[in-house]
C-alpha atoms as a PDB file:
ATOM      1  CA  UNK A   1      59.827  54.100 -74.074  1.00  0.00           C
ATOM      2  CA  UNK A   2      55.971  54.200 -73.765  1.00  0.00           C
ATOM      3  CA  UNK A   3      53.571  56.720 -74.721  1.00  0.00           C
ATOM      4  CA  UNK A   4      50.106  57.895 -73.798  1.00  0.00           C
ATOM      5  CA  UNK A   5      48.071  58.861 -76.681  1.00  0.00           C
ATOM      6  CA  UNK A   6      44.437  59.755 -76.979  1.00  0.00           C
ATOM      7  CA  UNK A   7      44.243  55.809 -78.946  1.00  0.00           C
ATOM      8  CA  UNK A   8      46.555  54.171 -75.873  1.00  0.00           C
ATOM      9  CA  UNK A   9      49.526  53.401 -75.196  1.00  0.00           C
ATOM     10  CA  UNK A  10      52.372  52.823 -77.976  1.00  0.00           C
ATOM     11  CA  UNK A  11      56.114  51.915 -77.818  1.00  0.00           C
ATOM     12  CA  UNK A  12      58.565  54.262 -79.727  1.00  0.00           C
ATOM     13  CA  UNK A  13      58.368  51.850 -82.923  1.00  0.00           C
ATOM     14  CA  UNK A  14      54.496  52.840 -83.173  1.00  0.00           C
ATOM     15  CA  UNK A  15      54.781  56.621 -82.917  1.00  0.00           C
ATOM     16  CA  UNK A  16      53.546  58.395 -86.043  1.00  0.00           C
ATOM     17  CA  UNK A  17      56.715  60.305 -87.743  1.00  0.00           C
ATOM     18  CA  UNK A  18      59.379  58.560 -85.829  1.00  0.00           C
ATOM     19  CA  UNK A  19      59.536  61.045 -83.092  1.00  0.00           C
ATOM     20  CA  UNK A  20      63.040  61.160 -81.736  1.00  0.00           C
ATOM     21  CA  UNK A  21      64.351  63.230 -78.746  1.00  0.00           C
ATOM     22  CA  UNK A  22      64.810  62.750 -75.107  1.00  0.00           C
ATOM     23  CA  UNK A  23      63.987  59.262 -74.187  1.00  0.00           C
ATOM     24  CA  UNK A  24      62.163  60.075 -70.502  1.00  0.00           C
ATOM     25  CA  UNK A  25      60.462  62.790 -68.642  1.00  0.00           C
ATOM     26  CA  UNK A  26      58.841  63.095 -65.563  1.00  0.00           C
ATOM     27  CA  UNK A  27      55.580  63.991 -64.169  1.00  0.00           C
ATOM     28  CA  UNK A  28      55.778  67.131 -66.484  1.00  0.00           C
ATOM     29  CA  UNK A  29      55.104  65.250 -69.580  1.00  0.00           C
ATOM     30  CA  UNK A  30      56.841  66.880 -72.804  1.00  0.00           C
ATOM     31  CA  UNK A  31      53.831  67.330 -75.170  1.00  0.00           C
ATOM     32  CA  UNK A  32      55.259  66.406 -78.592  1.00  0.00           C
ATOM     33  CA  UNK A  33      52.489  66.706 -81.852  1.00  0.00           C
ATOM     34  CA  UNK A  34      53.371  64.543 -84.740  1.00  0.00           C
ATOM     35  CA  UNK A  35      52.735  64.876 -88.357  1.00  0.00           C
ATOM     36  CA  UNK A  36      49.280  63.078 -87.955  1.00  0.00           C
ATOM     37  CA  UNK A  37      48.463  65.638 -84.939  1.00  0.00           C
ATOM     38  CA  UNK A  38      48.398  63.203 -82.269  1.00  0.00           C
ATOM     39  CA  UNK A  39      49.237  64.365 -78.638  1.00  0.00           C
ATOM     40  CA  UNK A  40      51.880  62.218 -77.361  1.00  0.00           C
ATOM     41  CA  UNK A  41      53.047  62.042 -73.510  1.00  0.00           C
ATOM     42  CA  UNK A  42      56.276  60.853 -72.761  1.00  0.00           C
ATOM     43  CA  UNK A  43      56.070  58.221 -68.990  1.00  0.00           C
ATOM     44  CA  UNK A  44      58.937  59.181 -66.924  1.00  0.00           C
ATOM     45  CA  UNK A  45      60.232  56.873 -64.458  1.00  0.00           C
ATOM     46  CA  UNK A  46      58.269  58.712 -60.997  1.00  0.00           C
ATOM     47  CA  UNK A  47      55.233  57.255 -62.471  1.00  0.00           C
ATOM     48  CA  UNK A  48      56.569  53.850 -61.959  1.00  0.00           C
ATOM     49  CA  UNK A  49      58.061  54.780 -58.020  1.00  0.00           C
ATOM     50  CA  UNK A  50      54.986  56.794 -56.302  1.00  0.00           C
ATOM     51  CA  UNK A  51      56.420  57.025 -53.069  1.00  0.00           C
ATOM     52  CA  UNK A  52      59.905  57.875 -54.572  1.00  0.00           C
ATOM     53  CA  UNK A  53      58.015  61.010 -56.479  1.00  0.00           C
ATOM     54  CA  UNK A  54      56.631  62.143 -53.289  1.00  0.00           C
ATOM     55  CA  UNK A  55      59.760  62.287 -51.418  1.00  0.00           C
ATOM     56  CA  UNK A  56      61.193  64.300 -54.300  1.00  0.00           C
ATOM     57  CA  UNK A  57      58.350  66.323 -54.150  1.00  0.00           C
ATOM     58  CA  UNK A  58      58.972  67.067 -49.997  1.00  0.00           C
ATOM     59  CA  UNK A  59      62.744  67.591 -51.143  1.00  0.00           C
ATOM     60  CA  UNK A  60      62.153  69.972 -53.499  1.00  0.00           C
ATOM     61  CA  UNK A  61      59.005  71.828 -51.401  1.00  0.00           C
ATOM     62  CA  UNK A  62      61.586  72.053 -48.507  1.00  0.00           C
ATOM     63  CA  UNK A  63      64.395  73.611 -51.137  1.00  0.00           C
ATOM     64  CA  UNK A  64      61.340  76.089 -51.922  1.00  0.00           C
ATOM     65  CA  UNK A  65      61.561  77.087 -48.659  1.00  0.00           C
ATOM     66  CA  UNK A  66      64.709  77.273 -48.329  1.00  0.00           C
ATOM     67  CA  UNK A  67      64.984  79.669 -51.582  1.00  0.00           C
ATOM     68  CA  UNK A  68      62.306  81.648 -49.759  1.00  0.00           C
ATOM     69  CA  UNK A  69      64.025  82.359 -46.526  1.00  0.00           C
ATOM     70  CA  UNK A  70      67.625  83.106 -48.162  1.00  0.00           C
ATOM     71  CA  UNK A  71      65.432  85.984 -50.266  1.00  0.00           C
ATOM     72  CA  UNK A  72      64.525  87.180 -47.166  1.00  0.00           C
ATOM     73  CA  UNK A  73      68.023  87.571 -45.662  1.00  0.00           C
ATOM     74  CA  UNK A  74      69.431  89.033 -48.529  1.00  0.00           C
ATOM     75  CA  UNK A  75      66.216  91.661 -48.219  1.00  0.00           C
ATOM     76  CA  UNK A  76      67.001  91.789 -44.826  1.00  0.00           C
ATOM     77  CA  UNK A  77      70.715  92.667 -45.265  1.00  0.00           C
ATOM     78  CA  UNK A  78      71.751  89.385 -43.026  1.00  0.00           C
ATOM     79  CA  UNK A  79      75.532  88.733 -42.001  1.00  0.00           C
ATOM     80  CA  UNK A  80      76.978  87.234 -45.958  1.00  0.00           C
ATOM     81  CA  UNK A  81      77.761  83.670 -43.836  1.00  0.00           C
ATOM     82  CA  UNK A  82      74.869  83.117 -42.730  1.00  0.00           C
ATOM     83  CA  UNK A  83      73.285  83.563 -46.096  1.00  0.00           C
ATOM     84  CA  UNK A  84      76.013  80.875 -47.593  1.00  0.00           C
ATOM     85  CA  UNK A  85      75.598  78.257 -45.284  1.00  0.00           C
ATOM     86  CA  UNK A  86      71.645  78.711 -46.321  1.00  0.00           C
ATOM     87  CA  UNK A  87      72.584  78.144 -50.478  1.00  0.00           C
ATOM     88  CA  UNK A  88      74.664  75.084 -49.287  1.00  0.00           C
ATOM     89  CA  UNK A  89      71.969  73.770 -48.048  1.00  0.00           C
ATOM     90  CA  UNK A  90      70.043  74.020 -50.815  1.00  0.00           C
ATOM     91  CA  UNK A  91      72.649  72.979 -53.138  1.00  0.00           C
ATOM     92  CA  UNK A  92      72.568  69.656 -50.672  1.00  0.00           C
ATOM     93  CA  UNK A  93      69.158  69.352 -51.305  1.00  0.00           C
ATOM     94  CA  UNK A  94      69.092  69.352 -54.721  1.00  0.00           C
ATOM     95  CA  UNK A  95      72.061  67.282 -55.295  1.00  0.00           C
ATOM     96  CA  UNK A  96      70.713  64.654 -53.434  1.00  0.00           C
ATOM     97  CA  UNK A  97      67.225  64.584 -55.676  1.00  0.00           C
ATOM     98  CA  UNK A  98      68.939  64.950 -58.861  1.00  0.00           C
ATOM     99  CA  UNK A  99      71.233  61.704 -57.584  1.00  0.00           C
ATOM    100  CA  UNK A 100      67.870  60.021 -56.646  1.00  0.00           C
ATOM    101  CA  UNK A 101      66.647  61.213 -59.870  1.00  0.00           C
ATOM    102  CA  UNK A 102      69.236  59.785 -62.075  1.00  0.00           C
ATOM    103  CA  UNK A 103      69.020  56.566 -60.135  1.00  0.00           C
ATOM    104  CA  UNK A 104      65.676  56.748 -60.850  1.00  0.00           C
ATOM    105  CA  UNK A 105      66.007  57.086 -64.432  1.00  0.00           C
ATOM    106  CA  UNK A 106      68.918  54.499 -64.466  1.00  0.00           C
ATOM    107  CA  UNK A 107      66.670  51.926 -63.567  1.00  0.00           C
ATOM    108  CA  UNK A 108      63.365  52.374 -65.499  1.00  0.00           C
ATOM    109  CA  UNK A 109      64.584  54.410 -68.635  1.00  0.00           C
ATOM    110  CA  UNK A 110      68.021  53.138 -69.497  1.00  0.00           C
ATOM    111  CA  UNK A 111      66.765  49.649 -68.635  1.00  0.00           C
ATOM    112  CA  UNK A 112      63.868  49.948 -70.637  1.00  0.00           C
ATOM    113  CA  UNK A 113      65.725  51.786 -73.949  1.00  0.00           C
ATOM    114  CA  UNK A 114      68.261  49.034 -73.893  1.00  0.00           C
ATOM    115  CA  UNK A 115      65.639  46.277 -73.825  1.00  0.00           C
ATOM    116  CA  UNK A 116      64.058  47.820 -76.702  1.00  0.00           C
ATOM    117  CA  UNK A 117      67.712  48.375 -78.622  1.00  0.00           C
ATOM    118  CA  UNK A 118      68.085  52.120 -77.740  1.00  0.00           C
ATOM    119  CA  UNK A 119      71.023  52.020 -75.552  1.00  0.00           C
ATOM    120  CA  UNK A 120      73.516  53.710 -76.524  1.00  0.00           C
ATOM    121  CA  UNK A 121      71.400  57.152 -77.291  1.00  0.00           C
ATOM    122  CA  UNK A 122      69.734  56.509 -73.311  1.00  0.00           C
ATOM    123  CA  UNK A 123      72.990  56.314 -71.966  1.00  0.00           C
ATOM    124  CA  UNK A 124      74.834  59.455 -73.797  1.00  0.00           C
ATOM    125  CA  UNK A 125      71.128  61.335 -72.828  1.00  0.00           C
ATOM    126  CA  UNK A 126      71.748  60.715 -69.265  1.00  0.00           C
ATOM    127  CA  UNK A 127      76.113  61.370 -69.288  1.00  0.00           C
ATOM    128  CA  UNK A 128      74.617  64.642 -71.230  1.00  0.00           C
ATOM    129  CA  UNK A 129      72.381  65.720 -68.532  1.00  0.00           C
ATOM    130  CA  UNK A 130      74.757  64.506 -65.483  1.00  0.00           C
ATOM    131  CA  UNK A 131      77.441  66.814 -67.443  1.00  0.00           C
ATOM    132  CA  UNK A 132      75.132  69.374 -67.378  1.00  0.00           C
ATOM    133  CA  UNK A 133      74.769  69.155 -63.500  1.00  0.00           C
ATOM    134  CA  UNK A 134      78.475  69.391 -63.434  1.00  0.00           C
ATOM    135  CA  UNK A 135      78.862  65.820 -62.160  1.00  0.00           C
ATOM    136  CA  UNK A 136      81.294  64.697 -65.096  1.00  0.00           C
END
């Protein structure tokens, strides 16, 4: 795993402390201080797949909406159906980005933990948050 600090970029064997925790974020960076009060900032794997993040970004904009109009008919007393189908397709929509997510992830996180001997703890991380999701 890499990590910005205000002195560059380190690996997880040069982080002050030992930090340990969740091996990969994305663009919302987890902010972690260590005992020498560096600012760390975990890279998740959108940084390395721009045009992936964007069309995450569109997904999730167009769940927004979504989310938005489904308030409205629920304000609006709309036919119970109608509203449904409308929270389907929301649940499609983020289904498919946490898929393209973990995919994601998969490729540049796992990869990269295992290459640096971290493996096993990448790979329970990411059965933990699929669980989570309620896809195991």
């Amino acid at each position: 795993m890499l990590y910005r600090t205000r002195e560059g970029l380190l690996t997880m064997g040069g982080i002050p402390g030992g930090h340990s925790g969740p091996l990969c974020y994305t663009k919302a960076h987890l902010r972690t201080r260590t005992g020498k009060g560096a600012t760390l900032e975990r890279i998740g794997s959108l940084q390395e797949e721009p045009k992936l993040r964007e069309q995450l970004i569109r997904q999730l904009r167009t769940a927004e909406g979504h989310l938005s109009g489904i308030r409205k008919m629920v304000e609006d007393d709309r036919y119970c159906v109608d509203v449904l189908k409308q929270i389907a397709a929301v649940q499609g929509i983020l289904g498919r980005t946490a898929r393209v997510l973990a995919h994601s992830h998969t490729r540049h996180c796992v990869r990269r933990a295992i290459q640096e001997g971290r493996g096993e703890s990448a790979i329970d991380e990411l059965f933990d948050a699929l669980r989570y999701l309620g896809h195991f």
